[in-house]
Protein backbone atom coordinates (compact mmCIF):
# COMPACT_ATOMS: atom_id res chain seq x y z
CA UNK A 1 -40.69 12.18 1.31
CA UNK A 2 -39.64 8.91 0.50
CA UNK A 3 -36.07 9.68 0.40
CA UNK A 4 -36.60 11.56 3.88
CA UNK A 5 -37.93 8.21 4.79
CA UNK A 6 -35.28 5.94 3.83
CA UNK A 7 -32.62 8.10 5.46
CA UNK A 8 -34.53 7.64 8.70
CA UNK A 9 -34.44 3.77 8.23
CA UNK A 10 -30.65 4.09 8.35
CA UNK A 11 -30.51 6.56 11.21
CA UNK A 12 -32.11 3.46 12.87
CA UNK A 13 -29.93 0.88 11.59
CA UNK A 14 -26.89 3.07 13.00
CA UNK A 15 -28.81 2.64 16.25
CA UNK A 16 -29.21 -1.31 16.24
CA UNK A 17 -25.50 -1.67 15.01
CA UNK A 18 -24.03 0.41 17.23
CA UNK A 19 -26.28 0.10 20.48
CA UNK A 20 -27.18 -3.51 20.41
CA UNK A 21 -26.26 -7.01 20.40
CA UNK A 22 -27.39 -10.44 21.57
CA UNK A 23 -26.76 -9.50 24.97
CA UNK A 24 -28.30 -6.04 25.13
CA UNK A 25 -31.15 -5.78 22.87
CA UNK A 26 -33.68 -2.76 22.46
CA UNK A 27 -36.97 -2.61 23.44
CA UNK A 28 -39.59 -0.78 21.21
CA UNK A 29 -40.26 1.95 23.29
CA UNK A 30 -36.08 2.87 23.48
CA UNK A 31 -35.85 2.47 19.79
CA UNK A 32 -38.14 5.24 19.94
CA UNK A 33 -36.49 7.45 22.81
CA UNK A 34 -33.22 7.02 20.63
CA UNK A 35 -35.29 8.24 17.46
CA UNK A 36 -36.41 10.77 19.10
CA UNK A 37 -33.26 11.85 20.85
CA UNK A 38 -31.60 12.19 16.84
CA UNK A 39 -34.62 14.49 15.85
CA UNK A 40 -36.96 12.04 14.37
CA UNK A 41 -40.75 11.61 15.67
CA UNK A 42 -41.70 8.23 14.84
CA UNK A 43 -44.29 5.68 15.76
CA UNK A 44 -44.48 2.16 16.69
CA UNK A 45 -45.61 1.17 13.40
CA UNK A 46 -43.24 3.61 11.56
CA UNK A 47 -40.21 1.92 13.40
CA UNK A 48 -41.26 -1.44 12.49
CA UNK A 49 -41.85 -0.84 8.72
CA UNK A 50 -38.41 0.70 8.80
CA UNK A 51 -37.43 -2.74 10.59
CA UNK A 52 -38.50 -4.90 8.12
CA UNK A 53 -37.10 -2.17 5.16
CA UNK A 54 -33.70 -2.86 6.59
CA UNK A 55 -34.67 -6.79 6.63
CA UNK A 56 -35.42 -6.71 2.98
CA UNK A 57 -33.61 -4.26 1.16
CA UNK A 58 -30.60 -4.61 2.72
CA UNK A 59 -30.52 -7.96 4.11
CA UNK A 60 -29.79 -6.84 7.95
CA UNK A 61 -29.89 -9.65 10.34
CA UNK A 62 -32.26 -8.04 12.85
CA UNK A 63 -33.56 -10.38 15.66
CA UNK A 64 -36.71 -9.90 17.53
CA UNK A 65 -37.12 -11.56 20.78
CA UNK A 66 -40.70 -13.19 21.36
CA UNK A 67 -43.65 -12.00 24.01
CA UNK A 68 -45.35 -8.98 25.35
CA UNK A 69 -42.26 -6.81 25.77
CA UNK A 70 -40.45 -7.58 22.36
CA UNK A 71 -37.09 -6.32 22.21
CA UNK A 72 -34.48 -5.57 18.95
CA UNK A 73 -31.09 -6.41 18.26
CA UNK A 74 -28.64 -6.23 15.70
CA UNK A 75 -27.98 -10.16 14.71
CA UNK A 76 -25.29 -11.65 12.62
CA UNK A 77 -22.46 -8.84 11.17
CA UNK A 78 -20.03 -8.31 8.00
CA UNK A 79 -17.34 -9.40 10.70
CA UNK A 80 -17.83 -11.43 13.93
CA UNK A 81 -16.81 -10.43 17.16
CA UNK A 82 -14.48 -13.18 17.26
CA UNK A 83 -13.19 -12.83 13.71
CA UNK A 84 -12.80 -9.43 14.14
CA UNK A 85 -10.56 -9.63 17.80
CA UNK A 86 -8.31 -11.95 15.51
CA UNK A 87 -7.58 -9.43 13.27
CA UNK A 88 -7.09 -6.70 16.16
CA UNK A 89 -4.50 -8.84 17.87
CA UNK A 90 -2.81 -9.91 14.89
CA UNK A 91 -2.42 -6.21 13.81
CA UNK A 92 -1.45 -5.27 17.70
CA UNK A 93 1.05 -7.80 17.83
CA UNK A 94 2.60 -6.74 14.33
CA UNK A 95 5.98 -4.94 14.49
CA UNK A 96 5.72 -3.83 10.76
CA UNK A 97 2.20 -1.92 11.22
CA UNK A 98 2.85 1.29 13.24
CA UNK A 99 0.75 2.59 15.84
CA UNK A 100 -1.11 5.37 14.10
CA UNK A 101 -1.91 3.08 11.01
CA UNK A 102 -2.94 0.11 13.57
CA UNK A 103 -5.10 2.55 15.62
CA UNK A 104 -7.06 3.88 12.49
CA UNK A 105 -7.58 0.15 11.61
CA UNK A 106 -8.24 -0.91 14.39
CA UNK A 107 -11.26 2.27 14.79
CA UNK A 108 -12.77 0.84 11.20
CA UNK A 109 -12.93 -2.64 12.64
CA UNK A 110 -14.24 -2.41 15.61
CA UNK A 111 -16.75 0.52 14.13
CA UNK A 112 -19.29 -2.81 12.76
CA UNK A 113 -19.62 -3.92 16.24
CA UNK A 114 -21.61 -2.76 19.17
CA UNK A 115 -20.41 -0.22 22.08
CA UNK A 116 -20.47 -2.97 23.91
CA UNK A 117 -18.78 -5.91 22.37
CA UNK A 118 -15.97 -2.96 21.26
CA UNK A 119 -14.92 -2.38 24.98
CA UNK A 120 -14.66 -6.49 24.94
CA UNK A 121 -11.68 -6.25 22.34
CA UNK A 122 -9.80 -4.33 23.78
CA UNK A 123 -7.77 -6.49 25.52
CA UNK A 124 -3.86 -5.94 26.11
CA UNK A 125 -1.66 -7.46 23.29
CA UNK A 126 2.08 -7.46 24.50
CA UNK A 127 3.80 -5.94 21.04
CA UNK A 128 7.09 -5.25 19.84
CA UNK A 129 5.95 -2.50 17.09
CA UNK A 130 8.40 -0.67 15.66
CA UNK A 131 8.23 2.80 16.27
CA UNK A 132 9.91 4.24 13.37
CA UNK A 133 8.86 6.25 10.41
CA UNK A 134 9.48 3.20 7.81
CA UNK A 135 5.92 1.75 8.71
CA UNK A 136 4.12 3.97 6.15
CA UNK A 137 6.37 3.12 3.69
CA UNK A 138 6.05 -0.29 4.05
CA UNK A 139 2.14 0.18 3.00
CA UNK A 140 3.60 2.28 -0.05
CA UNK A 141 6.12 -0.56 -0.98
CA UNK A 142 3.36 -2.89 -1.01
CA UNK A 143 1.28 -1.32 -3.08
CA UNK A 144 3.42 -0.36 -5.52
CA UNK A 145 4.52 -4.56 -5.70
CA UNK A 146 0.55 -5.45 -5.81
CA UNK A 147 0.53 -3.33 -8.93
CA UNK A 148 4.09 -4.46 -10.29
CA UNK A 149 2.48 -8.33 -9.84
CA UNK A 150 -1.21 -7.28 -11.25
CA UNK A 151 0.66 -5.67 -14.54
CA UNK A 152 2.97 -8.22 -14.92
CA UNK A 153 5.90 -6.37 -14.81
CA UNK A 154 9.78 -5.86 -13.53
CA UNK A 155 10.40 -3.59 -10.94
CA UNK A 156 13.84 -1.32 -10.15
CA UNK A 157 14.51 -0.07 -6.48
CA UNK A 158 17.19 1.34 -4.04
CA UNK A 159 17.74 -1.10 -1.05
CA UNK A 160 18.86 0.26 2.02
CA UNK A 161 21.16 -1.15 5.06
CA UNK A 162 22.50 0.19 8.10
CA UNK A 163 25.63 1.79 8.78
CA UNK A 164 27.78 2.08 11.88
CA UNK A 165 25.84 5.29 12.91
CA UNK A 166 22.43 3.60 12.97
CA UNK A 167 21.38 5.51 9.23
CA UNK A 168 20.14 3.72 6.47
CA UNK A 169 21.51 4.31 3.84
CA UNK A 170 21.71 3.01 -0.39
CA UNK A 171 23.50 -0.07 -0.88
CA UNK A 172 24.92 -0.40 -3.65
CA UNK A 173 23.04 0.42 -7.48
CA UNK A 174 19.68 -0.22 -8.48
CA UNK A 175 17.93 -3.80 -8.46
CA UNK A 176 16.24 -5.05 -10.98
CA UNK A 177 13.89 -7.59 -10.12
CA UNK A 178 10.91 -9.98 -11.77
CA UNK A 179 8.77 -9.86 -8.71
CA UNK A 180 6.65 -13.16 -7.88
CA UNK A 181 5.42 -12.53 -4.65
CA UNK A 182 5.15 -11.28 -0.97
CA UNK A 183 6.29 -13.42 1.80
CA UNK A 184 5.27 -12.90 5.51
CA UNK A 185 7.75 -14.66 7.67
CA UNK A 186 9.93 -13.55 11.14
CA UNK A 187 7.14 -10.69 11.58
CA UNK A 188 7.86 -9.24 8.60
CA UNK A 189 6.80 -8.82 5.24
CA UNK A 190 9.82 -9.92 2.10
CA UNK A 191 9.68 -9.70 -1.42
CA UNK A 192 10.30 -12.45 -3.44
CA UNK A 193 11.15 -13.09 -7.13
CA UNK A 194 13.76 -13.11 -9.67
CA UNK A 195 16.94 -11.28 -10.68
CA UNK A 196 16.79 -10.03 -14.21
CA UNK A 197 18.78 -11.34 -17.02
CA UNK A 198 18.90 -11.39 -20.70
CA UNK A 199 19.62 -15.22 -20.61
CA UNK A 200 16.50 -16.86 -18.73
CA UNK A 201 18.51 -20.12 -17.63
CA UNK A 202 20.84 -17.43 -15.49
CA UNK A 203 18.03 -15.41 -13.36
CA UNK A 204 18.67 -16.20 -9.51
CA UNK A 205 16.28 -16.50 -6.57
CA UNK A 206 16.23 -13.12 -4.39
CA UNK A 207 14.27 -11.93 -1.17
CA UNK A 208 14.58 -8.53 -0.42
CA UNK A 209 12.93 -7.00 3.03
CA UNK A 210 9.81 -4.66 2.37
CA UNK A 211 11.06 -2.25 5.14
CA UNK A 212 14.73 -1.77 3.11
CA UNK A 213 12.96 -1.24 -0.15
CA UNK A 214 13.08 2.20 -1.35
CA UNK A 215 12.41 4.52 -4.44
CA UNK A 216 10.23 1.44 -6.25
CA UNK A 217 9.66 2.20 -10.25
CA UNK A 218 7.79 -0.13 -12.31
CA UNK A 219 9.13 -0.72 -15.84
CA UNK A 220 6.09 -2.32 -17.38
CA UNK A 221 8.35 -4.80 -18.73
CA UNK A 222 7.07 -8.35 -18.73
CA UNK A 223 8.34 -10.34 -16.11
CA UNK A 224 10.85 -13.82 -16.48
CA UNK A 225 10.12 -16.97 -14.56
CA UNK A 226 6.87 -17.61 -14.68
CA UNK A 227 7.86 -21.35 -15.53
CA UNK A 228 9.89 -21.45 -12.09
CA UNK A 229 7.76 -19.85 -9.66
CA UNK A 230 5.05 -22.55 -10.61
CA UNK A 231 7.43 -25.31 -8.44
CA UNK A 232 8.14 -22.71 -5.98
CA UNK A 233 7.31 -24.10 -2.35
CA UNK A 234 6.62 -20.79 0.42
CA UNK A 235 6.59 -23.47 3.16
CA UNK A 236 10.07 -24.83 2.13
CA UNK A 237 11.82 -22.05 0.99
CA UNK A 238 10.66 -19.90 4.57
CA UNK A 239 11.43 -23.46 6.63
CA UNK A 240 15.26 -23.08 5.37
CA UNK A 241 15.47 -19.71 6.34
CA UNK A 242 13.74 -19.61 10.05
CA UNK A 243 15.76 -19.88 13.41
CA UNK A 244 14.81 -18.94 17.21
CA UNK A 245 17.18 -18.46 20.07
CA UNK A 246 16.16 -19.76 23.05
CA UNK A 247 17.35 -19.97 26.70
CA UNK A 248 19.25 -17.69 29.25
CA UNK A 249 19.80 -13.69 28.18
CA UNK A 250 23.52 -12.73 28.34
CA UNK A 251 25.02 -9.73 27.34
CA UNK A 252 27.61 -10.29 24.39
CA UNK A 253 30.21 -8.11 22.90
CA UNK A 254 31.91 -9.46 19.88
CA UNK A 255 34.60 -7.17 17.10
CA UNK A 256 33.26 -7.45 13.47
CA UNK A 257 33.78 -5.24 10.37
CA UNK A 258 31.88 -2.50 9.57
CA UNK A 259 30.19 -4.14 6.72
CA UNK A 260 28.74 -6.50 9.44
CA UNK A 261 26.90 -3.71 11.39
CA UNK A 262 23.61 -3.87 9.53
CA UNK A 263 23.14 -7.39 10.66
CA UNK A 264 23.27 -6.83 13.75
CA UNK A 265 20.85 -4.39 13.78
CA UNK A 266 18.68 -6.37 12.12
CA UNK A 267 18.75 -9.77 14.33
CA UNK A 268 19.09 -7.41 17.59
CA UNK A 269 16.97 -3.74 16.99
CA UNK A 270 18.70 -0.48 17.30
CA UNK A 271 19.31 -0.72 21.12
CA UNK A 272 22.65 -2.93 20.31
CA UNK A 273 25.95 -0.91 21.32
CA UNK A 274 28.60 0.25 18.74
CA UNK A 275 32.08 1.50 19.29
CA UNK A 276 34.20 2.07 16.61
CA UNK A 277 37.53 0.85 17.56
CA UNK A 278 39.25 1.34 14.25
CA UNK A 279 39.04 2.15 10.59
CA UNK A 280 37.61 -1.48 9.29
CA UNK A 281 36.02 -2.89 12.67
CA UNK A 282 33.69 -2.21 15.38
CA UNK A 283 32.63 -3.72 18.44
CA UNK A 284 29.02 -4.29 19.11
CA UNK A 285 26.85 -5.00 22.39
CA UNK A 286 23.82 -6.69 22.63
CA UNK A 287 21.91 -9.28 24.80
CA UNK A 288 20.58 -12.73 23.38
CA UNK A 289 20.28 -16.85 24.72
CA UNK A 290 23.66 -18.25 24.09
CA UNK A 291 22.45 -21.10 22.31
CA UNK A 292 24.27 -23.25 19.27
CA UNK A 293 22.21 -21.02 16.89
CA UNK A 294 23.64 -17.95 18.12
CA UNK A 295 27.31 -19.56 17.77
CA UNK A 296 26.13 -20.81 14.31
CA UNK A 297 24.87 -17.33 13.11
CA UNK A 298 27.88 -15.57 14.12
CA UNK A 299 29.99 -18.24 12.76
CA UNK A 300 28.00 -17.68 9.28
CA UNK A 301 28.31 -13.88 9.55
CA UNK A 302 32.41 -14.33 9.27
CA UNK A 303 34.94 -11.81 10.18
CA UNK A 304 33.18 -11.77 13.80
CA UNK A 305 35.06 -12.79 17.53
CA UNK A 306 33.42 -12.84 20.61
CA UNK A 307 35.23 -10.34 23.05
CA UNK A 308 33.27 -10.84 25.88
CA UNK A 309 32.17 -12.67 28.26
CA UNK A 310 35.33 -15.19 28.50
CA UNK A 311 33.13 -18.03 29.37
CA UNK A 312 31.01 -17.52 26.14
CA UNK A 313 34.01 -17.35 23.99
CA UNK A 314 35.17 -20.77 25.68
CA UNK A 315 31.77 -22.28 24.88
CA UNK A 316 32.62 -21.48 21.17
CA UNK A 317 35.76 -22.92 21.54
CA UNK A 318 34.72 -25.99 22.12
CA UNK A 319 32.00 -26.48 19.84
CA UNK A 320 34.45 -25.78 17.42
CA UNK A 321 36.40 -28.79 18.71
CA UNK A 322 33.45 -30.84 18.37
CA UNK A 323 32.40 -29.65 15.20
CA UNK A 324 35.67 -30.19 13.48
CA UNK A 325 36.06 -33.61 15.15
CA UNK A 326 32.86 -34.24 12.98
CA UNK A 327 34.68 -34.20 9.87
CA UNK A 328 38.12 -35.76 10.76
């Protein structure tokens, strides 16, 4: 009977989490309509021992307001309302989190808060999620790194890039890699760490995307630079590597090698136009704020012209002027 007993103590404190708050607390009589409605006959006194049960046992923050016609609510949660809207928009706004994964979190999260306060979250999030299948490997990646870093150990893994077709495909041979770390930065999640080597003085600094990572294998060999990631810097080391483009949208087309194409897909999405115009070189279309920065990234890309517009290609003309008269 007892155990009969306690289960109806948490039928009720499914009630009071899910069908109250601060703002629309329970009185005693529809705590007992909503017992009753489940299958359970209680009384007044029955519903308030189960109350206090709750209170002690388990530490639930259950308010009761004060006077003739007391009423019951569900008080202080695991997760705030507040806290717990951060998290939603944060994993709305997320382009590396697909949409099934985000809506499944999103269910779990807004599952400790009341009917009510859950139609308050959901407010519209304007997000650029990407769509493809690469978001559930992302999780995968990641937890096969968490383990890599909790073990202490190298990892080896395929990376991918893009080719002129828009498929991903294996760059090159394995990697070997002392992982250190994962980096959020740009909306996305990076790897960071180490290149292997047999000499330690020679091991290089390497960020690989989480998204491009595939076939991961840890070697449960014990990882190199531990001395050098302790003066690593995240806030220095992402500063040197962010840029924005800002101002008017134009539509560029610029000829670059094949080799290039991945970049572009990267920087622009998959929408970007590609016409092969010979055996080594392409030209590309995409739209973007013509802005120093662009002519600065496409400088640092190499083997790249701007076809089109003419007025664009001017622009670059000129800076190029400037820039050189810089370092007469």
């Amino acid at each position: 009977m007892e155990k009969y007993a306690k289960n109806r103590a948490m039928v009720l404190y499914r009630i009071l989490r899910d069908k109250t708050d601060q703002n629309h607390p329970m009185t005693m009589r529809k705590l007992l309509e909503e017992m009753e409605a489940i299958g359970y006959q209680c009384s007044v006194d029955t519903i308030r021992r189960y109350i206090k049960q709750l209170q002690t046992e388990l530490d639930v923050d259950i308010i009761t307001t004060q006077g003739r016609n007391a009423s019951y609510y569900m008080g202080s949660r695991l997760l705030e309302k507040e806290e717990i809207q951060l998290l939603i928009d944060a994993i709305n706004s997320s382009s590396v989190i697909g949409k099934s994964v985000s809506k499944n979190i999103i269910y779990k999260l807004t599952s400790m808060l009341s009917i009510y306060e859950q139609d308050e979250t959901n407010r519209t999030i304007l997000s650029a999620k990407n769509s493809t299948k690469s978001n559930k490997k992302i999780l995968y990646n990641i937890n096969y790194i968490q383990e890599a870093l909790a073990s202490d150990s190298q990892i080896e893994f395929d990376y991918m890039e893009w080719d002129i077709n828009k498929q991903m495909r294996i760059r090159g041979n394995k990697h070997y890699l002392n992982p250190w770390g994962l980096i959020w930065a740009n909306n996305r999640y990076y790897l960071y760490g180490y290149s292997v080597d047999d000499n330690i003085a020679n091991i290089c600094e390497r960020t690989y995307r989480i998204d491009k990572i595939n076939n991961i294998r840890i070697n449960h060999i014990k990882r190199q630079g531990e001395d050098r990631f302790k003066k690593f810097d995240v806030g220095k080391y992402v500063s040197r590597r962010m840029d924005m483009f800002s101002g008017e949208e134009t539509t560029i087309r610029v000829k670059t090698s094949n080799n290039l194409v991945g970049a572009f897909i990267d920087r622009f999405g998959e929408d970007i136009q590609i016409q092969k115009i010979s055996t080594n070189y392409v030209e590309i279309e995409f739209v973007v704020a013509v802005t120093d920065l662009l002519f600065g990234w496409l400088m640092g890309l190499g083997d790249t012209e701007i076809v089109y517009p003419l007025y664009v290609r001017k622009m670059l003309v000129e800076r190029l002027e400037s820039y050189r008269k810089n370092y007469n």
